[in-house]
C-alpha atoms as a PDB file:
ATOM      1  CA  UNK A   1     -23.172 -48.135  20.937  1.00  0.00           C
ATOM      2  CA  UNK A   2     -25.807 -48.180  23.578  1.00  0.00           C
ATOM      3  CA  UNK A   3     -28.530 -45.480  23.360  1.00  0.00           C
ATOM      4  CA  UNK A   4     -27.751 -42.548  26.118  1.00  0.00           C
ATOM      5  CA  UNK A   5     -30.174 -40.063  26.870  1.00  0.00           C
ATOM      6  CA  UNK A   6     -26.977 -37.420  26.932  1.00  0.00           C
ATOM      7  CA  UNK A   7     -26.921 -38.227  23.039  1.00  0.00           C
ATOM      8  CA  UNK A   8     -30.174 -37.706  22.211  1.00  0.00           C
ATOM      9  CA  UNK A   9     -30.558 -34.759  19.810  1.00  0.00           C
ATOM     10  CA  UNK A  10     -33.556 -32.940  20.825  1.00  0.00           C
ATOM     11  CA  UNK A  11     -32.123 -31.295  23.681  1.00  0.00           C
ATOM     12  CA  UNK A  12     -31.081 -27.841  25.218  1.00  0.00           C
ATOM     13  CA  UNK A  13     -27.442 -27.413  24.905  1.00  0.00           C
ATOM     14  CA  UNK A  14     -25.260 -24.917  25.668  1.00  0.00           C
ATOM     15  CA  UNK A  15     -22.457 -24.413  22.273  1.00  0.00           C
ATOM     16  CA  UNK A  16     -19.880 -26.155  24.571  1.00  0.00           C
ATOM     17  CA  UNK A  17     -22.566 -28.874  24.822  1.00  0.00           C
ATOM     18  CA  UNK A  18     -23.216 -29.703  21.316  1.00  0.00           C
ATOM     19  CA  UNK A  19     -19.262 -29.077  20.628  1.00  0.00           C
ATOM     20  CA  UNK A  20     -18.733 -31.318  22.818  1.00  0.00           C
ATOM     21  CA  UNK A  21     -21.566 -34.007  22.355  1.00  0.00           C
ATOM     22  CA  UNK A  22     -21.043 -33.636  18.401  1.00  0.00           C
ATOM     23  CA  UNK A  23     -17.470 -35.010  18.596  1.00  0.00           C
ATOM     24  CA  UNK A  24     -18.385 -37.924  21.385  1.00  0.00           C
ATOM     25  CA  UNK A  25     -20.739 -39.071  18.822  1.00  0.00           C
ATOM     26  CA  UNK A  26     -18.390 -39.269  15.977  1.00  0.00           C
ATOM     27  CA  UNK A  27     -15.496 -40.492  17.741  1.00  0.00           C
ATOM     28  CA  UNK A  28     -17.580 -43.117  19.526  1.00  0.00           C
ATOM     29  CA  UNK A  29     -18.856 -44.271  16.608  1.00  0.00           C
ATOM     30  CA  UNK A  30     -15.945 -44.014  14.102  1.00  0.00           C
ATOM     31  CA  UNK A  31     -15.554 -47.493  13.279  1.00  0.00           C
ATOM     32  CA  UNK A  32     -19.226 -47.765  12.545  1.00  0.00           C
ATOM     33  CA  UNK A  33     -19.308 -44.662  10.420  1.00  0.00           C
ATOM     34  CA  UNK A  34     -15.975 -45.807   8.525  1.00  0.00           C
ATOM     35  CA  UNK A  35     -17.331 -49.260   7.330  1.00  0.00           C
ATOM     36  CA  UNK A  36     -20.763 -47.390   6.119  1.00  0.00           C
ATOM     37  CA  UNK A  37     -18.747 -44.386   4.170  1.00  0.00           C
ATOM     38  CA  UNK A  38     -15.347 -45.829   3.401  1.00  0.00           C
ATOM     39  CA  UNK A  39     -15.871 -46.899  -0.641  1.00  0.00           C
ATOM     40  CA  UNK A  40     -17.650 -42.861  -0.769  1.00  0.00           C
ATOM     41  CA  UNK A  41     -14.642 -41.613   0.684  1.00  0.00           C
ATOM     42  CA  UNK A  42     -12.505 -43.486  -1.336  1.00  0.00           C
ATOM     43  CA  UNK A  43     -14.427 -41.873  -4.530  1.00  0.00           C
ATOM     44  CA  UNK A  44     -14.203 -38.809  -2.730  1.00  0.00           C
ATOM     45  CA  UNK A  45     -10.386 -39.186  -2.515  1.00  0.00           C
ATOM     46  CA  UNK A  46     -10.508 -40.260  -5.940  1.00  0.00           C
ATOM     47  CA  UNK A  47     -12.004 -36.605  -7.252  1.00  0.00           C
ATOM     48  CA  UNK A  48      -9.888 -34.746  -5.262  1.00  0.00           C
ATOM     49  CA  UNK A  49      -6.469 -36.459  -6.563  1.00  0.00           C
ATOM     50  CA  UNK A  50      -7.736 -36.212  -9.988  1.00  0.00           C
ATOM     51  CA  UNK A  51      -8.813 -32.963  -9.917  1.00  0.00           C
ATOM     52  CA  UNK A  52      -5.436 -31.491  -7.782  1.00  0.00           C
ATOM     53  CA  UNK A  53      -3.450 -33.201  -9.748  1.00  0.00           C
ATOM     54  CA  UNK A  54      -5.141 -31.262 -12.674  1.00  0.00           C
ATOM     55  CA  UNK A  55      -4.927 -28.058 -10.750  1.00  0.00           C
ATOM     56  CA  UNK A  56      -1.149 -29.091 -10.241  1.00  0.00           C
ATOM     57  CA  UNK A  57      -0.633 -29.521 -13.946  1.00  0.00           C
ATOM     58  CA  UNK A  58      -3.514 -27.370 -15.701  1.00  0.00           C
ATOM     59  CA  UNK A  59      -3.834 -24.593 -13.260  1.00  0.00           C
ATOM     60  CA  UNK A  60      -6.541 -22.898 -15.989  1.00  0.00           C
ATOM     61  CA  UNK A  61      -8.868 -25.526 -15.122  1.00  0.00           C
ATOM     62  CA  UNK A  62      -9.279 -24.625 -11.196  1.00  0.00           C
ATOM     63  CA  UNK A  63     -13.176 -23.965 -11.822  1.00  0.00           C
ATOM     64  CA  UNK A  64     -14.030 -26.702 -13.481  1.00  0.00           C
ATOM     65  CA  UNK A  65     -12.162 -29.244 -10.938  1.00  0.00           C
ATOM     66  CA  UNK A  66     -13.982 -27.468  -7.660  1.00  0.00           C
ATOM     67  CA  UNK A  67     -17.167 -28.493 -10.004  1.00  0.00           C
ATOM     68  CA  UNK A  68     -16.065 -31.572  -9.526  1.00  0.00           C
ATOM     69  CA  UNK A  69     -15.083 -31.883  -5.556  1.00  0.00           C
ATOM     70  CA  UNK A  70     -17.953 -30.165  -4.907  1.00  0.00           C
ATOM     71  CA  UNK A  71     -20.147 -32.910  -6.087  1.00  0.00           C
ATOM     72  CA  UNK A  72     -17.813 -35.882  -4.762  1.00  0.00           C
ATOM     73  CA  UNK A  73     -18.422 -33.873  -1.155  1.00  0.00           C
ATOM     74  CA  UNK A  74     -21.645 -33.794  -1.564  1.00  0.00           C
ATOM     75  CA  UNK A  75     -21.847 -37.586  -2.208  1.00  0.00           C
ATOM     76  CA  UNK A  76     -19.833 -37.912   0.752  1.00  0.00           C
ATOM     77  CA  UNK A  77     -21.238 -35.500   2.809  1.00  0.00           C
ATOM     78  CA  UNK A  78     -24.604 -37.542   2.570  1.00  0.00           C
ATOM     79  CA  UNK A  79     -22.981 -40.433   4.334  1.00  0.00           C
ATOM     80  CA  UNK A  80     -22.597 -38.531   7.130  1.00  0.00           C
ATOM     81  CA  UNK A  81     -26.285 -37.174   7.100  1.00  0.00           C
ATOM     82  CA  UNK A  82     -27.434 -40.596   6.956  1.00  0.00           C
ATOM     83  CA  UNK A  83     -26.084 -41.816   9.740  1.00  0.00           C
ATOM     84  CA  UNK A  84     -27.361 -38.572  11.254  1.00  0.00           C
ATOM     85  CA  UNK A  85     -30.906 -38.856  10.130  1.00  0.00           C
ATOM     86  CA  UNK A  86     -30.591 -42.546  11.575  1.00  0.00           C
ATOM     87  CA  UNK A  87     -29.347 -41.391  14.824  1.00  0.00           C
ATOM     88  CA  UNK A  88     -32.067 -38.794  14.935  1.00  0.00           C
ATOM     89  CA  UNK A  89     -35.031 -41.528  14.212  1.00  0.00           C
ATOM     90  CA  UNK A  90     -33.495 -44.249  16.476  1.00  0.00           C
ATOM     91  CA  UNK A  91     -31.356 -42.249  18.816  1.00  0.00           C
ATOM     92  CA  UNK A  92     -28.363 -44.862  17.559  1.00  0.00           C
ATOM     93  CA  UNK A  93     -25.742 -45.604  14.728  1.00  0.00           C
ATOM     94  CA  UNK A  94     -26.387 -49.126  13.797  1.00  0.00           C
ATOM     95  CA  UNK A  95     -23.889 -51.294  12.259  1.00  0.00           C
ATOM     96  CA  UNK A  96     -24.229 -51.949   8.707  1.00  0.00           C
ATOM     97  CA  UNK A  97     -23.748 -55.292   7.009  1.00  0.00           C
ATOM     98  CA  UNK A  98     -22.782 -53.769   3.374  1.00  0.00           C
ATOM     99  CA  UNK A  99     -19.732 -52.665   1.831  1.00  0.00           C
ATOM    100  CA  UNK A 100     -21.277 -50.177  -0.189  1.00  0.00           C
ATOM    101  CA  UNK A 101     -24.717 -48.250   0.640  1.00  0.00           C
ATOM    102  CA  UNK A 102     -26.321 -45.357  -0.293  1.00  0.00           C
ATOM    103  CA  UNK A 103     -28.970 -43.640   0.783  1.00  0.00           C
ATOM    104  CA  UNK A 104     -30.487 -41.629  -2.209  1.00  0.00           C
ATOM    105  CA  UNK A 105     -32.806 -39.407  -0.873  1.00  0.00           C
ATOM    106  CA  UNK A 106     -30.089 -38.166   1.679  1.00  0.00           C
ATOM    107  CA  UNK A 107     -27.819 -37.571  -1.103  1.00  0.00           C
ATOM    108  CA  UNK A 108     -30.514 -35.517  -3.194  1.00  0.00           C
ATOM    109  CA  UNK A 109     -31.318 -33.135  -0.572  1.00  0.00           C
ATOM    110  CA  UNK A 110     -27.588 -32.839   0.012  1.00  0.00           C
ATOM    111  CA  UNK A 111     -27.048 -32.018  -3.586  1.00  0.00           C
ATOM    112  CA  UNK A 112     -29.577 -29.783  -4.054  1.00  0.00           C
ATOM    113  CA  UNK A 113     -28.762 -28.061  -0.693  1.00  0.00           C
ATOM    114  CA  UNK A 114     -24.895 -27.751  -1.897  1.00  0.00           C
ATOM    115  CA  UNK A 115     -26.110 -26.296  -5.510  1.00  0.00           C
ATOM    116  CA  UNK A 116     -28.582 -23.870  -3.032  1.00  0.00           C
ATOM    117  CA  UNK A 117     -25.968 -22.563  -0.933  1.00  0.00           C
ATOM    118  CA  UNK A 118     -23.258 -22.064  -4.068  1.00  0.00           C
ATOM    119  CA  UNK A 119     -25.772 -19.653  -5.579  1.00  0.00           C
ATOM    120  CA  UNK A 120     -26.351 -18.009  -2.114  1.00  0.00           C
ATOM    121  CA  UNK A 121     -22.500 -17.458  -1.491  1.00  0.00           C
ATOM    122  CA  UNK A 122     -21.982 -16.605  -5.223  1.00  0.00           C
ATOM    123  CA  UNK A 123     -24.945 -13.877  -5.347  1.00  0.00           C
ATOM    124  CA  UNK A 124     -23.342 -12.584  -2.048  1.00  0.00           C
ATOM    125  CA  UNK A 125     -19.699 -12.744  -3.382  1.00  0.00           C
ATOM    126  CA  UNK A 126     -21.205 -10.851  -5.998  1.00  0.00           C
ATOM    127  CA  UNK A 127     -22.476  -8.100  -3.933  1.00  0.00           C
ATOM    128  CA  UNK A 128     -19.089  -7.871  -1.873  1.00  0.00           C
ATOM    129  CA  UNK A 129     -17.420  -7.372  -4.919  1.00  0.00           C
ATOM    130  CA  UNK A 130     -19.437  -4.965  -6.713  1.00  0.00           C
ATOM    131  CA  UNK A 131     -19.538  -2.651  -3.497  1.00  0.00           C
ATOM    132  CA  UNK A 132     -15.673  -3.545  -3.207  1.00  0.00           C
ATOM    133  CA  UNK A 133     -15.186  -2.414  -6.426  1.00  0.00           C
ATOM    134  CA  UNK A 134     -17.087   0.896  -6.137  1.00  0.00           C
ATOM    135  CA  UNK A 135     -15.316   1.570  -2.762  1.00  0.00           C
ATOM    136  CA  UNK A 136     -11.879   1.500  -4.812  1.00  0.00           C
ATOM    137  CA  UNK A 137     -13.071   3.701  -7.154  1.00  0.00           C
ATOM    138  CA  UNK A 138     -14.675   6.578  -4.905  1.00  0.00           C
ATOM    139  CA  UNK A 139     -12.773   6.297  -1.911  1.00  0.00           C
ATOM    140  CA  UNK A 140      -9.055   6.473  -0.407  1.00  0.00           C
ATOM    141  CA  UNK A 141      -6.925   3.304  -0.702  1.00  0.00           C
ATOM    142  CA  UNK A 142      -7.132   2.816   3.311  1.00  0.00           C
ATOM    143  CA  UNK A 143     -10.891   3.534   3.597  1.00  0.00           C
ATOM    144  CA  UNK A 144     -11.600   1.251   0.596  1.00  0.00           C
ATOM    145  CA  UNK A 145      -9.405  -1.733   2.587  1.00  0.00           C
ATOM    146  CA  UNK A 146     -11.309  -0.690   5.803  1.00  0.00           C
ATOM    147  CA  UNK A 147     -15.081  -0.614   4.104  1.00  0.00           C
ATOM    148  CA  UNK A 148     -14.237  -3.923   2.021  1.00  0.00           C
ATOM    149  CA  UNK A 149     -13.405  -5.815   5.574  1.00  0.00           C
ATOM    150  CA  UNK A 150     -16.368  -4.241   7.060  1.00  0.00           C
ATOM    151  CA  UNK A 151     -18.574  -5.541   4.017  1.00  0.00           C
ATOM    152  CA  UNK A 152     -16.929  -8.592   4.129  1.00  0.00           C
ATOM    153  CA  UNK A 153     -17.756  -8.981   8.104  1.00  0.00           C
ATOM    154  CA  UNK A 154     -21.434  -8.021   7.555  1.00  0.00           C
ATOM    155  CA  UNK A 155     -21.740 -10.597   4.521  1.00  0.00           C
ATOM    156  CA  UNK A 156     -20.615 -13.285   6.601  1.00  0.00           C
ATOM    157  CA  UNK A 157     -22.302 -12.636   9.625  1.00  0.00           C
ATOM    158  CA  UNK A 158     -25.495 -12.489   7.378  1.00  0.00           C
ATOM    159  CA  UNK A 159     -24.578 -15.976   5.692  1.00  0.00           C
ATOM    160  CA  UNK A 160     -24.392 -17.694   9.176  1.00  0.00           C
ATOM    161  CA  UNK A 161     -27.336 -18.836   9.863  1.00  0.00           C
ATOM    162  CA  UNK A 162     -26.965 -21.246   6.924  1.00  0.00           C
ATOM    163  CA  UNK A 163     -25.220 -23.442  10.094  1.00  0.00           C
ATOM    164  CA  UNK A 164     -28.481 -24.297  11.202  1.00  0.00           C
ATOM    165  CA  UNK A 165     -30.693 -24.446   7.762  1.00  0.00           C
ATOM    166  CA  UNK A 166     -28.689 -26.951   5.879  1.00  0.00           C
ATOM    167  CA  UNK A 167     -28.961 -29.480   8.570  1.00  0.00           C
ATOM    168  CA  UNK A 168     -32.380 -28.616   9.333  1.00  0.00           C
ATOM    169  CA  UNK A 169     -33.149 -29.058   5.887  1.00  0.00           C
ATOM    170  CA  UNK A 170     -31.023 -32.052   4.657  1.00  0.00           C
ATOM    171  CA  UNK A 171     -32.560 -34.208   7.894  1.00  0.00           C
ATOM    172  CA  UNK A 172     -36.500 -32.939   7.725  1.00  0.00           C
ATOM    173  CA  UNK A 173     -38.060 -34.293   4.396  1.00  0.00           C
ATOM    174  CA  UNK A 174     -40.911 -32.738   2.636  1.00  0.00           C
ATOM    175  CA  UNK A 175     -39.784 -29.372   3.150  1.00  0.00           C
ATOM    176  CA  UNK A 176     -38.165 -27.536  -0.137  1.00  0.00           C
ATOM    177  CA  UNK A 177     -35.001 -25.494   0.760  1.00  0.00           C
ATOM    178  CA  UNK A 178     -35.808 -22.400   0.069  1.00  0.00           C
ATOM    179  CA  UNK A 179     -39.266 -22.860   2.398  1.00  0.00           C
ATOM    180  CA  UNK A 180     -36.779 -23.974   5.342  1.00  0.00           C
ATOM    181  CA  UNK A 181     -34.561 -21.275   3.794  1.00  0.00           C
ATOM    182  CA  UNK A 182     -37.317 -18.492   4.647  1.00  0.00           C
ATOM    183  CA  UNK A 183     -38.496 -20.074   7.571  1.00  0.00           C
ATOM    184  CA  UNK A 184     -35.213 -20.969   9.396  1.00  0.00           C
ATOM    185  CA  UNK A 185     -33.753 -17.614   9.015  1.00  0.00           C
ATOM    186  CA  UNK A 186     -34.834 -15.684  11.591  1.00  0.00           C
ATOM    187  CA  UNK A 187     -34.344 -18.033  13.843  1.00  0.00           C
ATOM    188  CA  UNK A 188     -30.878 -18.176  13.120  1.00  0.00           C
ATOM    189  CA  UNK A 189     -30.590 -14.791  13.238  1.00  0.00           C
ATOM    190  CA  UNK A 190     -32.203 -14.966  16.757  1.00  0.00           C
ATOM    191  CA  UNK A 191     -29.172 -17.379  17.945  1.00  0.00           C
ATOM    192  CA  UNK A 192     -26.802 -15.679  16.230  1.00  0.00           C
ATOM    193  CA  UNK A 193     -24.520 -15.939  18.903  1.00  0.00           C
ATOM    194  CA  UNK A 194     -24.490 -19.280  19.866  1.00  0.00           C
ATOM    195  CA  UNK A 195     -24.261 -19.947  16.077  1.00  0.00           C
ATOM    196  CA  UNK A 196     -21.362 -17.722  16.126  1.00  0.00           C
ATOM    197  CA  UNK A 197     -19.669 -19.744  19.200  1.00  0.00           C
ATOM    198  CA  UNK A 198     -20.321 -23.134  17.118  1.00  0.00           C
ATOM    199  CA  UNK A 199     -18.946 -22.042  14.034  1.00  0.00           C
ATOM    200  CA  UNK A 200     -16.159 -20.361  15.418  1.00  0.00           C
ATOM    201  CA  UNK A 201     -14.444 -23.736  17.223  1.00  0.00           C
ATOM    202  CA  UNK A 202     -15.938 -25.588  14.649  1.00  0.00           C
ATOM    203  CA  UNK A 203     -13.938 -23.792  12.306  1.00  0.00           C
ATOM    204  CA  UNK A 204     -10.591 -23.865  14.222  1.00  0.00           C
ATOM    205  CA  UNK A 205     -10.357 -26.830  14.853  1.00  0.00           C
ATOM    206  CA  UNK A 206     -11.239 -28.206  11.261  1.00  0.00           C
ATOM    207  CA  UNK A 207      -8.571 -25.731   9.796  1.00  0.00           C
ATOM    208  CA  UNK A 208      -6.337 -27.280  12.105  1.00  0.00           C
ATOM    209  CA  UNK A 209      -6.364 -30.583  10.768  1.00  0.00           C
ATOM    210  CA  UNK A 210      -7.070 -29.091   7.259  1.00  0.00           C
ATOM    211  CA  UNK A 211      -3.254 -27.255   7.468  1.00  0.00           C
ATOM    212  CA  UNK A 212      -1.954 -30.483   8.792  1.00  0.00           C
ATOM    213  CA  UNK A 213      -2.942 -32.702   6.555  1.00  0.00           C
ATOM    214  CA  UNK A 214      -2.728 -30.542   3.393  1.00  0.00           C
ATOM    215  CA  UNK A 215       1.108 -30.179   4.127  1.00  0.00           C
ATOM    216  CA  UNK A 216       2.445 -32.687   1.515  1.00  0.00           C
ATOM    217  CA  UNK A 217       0.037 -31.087  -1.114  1.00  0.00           C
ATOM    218  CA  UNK A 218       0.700 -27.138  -0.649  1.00  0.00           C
ATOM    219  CA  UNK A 219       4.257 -28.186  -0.855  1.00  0.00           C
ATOM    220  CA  UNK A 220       3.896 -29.857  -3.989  1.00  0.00           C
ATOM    221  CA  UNK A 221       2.212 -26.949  -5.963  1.00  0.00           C
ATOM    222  CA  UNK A 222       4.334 -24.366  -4.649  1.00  0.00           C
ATOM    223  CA  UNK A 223       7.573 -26.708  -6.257  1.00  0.00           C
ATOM    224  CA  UNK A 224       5.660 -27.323  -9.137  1.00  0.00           C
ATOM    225  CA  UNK A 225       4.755 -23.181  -9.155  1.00  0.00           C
ATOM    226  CA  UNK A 226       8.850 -22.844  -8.839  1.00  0.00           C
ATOM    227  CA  UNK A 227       9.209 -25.088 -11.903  1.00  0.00           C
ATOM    228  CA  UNK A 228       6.893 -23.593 -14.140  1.00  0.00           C
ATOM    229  CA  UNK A 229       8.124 -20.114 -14.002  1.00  0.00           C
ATOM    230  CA  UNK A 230      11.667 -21.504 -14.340  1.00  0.00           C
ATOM    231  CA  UNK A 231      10.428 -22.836 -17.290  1.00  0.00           C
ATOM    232  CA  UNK A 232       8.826 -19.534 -18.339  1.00  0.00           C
ATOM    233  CA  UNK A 233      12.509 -18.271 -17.917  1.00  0.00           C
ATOM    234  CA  UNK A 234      13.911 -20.359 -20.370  1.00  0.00           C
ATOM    235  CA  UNK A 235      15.989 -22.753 -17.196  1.00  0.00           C
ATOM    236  CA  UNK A 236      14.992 -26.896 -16.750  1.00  0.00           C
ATOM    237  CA  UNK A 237      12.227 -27.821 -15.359  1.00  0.00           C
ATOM    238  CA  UNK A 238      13.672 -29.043 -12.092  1.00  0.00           C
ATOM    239  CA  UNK A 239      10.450 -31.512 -11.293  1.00  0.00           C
ATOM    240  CA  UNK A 240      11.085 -35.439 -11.787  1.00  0.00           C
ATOM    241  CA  UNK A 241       9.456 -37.047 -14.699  1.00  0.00           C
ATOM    242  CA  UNK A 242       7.258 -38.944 -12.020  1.00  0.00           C
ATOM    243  CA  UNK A 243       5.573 -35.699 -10.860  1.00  0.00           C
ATOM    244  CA  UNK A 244       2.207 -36.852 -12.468  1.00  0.00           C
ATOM    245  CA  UNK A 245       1.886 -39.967 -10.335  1.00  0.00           C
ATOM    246  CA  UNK A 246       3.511 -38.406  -7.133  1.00  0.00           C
ATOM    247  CA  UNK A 247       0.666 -35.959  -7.352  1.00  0.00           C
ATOM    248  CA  UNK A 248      -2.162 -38.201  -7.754  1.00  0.00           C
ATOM    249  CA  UNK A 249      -1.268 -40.391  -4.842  1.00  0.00           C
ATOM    250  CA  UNK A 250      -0.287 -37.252  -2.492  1.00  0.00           C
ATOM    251  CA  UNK A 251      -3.897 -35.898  -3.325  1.00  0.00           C
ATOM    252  CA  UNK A 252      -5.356 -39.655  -2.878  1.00  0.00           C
ATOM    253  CA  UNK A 253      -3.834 -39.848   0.718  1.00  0.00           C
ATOM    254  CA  UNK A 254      -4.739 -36.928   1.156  1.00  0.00           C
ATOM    255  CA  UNK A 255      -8.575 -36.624  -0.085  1.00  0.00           C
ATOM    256  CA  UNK A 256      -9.215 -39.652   2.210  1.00  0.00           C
ATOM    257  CA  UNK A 257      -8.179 -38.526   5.630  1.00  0.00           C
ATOM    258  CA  UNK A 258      -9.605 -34.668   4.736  1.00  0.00           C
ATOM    259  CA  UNK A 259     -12.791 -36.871   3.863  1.00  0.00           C
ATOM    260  CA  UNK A 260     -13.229 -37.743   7.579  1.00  0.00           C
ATOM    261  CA  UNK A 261     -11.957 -34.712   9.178  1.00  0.00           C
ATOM    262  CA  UNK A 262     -14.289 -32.106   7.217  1.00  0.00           C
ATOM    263  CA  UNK A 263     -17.140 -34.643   8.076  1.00  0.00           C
ATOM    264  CA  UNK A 264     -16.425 -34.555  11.824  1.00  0.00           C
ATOM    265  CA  UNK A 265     -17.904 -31.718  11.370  1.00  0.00           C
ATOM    266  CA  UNK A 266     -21.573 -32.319  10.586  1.00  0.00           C
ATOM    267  CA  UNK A 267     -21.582 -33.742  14.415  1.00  0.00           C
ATOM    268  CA  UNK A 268     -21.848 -30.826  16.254  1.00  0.00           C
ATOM    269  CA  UNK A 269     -23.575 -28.706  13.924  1.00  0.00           C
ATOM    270  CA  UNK A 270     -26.613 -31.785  14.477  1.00  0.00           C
ATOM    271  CA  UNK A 271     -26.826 -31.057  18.076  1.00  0.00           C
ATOM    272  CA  UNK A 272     -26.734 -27.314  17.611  1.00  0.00           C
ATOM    273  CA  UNK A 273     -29.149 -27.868  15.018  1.00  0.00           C
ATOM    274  CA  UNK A 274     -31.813 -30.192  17.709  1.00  0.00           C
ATOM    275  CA  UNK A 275     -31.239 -27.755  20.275  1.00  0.00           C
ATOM    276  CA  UNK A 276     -32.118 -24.668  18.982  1.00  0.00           C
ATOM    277  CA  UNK A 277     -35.356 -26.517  17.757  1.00  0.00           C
ATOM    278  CA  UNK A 278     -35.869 -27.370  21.466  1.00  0.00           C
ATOM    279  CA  UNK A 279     -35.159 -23.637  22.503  1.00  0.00           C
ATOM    280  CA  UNK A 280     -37.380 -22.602  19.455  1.00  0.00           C
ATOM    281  CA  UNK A 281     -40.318 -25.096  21.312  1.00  0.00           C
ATOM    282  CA  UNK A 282     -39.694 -23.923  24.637  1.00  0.00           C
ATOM    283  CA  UNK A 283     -40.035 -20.033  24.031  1.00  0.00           C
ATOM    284  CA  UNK A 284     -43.347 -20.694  21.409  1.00  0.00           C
ATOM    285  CA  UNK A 285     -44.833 -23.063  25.058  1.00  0.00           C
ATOM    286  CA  UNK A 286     -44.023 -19.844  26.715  1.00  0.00           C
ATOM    287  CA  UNK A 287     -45.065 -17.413  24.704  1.00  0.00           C
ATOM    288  CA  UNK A 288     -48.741 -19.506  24.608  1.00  0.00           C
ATOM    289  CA  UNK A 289     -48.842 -19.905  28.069  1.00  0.00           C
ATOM    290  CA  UNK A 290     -47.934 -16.457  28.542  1.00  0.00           C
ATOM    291  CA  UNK A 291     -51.331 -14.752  26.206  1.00  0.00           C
END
């Protein structure tokens, strides 16, 4: 694909702009992005059948297999940076020669970002449930409901600016997380709102899909939910023998396509990304020329 100056990333953008020139950029360059990432997603798809089909079968082991996905996503996820972080250098997604490519220092700083943002969400799932837990205690049944969605809404509104750090941080080497952490924060906080707007149609639109495609699958564990406590009753199973198989190859179709919808994703949280940098530049040139 030619080089446009519309798809450059350092660039003011309104959130309909960068929702809009994310999504150009990945759709444009699909096939490009598919022969660089397909054998990852394919591995990807690979960790997510095994481990739903051992969530299907071994429900006890649910931590242990989102160990698991979370580390095949964040191999995956890394393609996607990388052709990012190329894009960003060149202004272009080249086409690559190789049927299998990796760009390890991409997919460090994605792993240690994913690891830094699980203890971040942990720590403040933590908090929400400790004050959640105290508000059922000391208060009414309706008031603690109403002060554990209130808790819940501040937590996540706090947590948002992680939009902007992770791709700030994942594309910008020589910079330790939590230094972009402390330094991207408040300027997250600042654009709150248009990080709000982002993540908001962001979010619908990959939940969309998500529902969509995850059809097959939540049917499958709800039947196999419906056998096991018929089972616990003492009545036949009612699953076929071939229910081991049927689930690994559901969650196989399904772990690929999921692959490239979650990482349309990554697209327009780049341009938000570039152009609150840009805003960031422009209102530090202002505030200079204003002393």
């Amino acid at each position: 694909m030619e080089n446009q100056k519309d798809d450059i990333l350092m660039k003011p953008r309104s959130s309909r702009g960068c929702i809009g020139a994310g999504y150009r950029l990945y759709t444009g360059n699909f096939k490009r992005i598919f022969r660089y990432s397909w054998v990852a997603a394919i591995v990807y798809a690979l960790v997510c059948s095994a481990g739903g089909t051992l969530m299907v079968l071994r429900p006890q082991a649910a931590l242990f297999t989102v160990g698991i996905i979370l580390v095949a996503e964040a191999l995956f996820a890394s393609y996607g940076f990388a052709v990012l972080k190329q894009h960003q250098t060149t202004g272009a997604i080249s086409l690559t020669s190789k049927w299998f490519n990796i760009d390890t220092p991409i997919f460090i700083r994605t792993l240690k970002c994913w690891l830094c943002v699980a203890a971040i969400l942990l720590g403040a799932g933590a908090l929400v449930g400790g004050i959640s837990l105290g508000a059922v205690k000391l208060l009414s049944p309706y008031t603690a409901l109403g002060c554990i969605g209130l808790v819940s809404l501040v937590a996540a509104g706090l947590l948002l600016p992680l939009m902007y750090i992770v791709p700030r941080y994942i594309l910008n080497s020589g910079v330790g997380f939590w230094s972009q952490f402390r330094a991207g924060y408040p300027v997250g906080m600042r654009r709150w709102g248009f990080l709000f707007t982002v993540g908001f149609v962001v979010t619908l639109v990959q939940t969309g899909l998500a529902l969509i495609t995850s059809l097959p699958a939540s049917i499958l564990t709800l039947a196999n939910m419906s056998s096991t406590q018929s089972l616990m009753m003492g009545d036949a199973s009612g699953m076929p023998s071939y229910i081991g198989w049927l689930a690994a190859a559901t969650f196989l179709l399904i772990g690929f396509i999921q692959a490239y919808v979650q990482l349309s994703a990554l697209f327009p949280t780049y341009y938000m990304y570039g152009s609150i940098d840009m805003q960031e530049q422009e209102r530090n040139e202002f505030k200079v020329k204003s002393e």
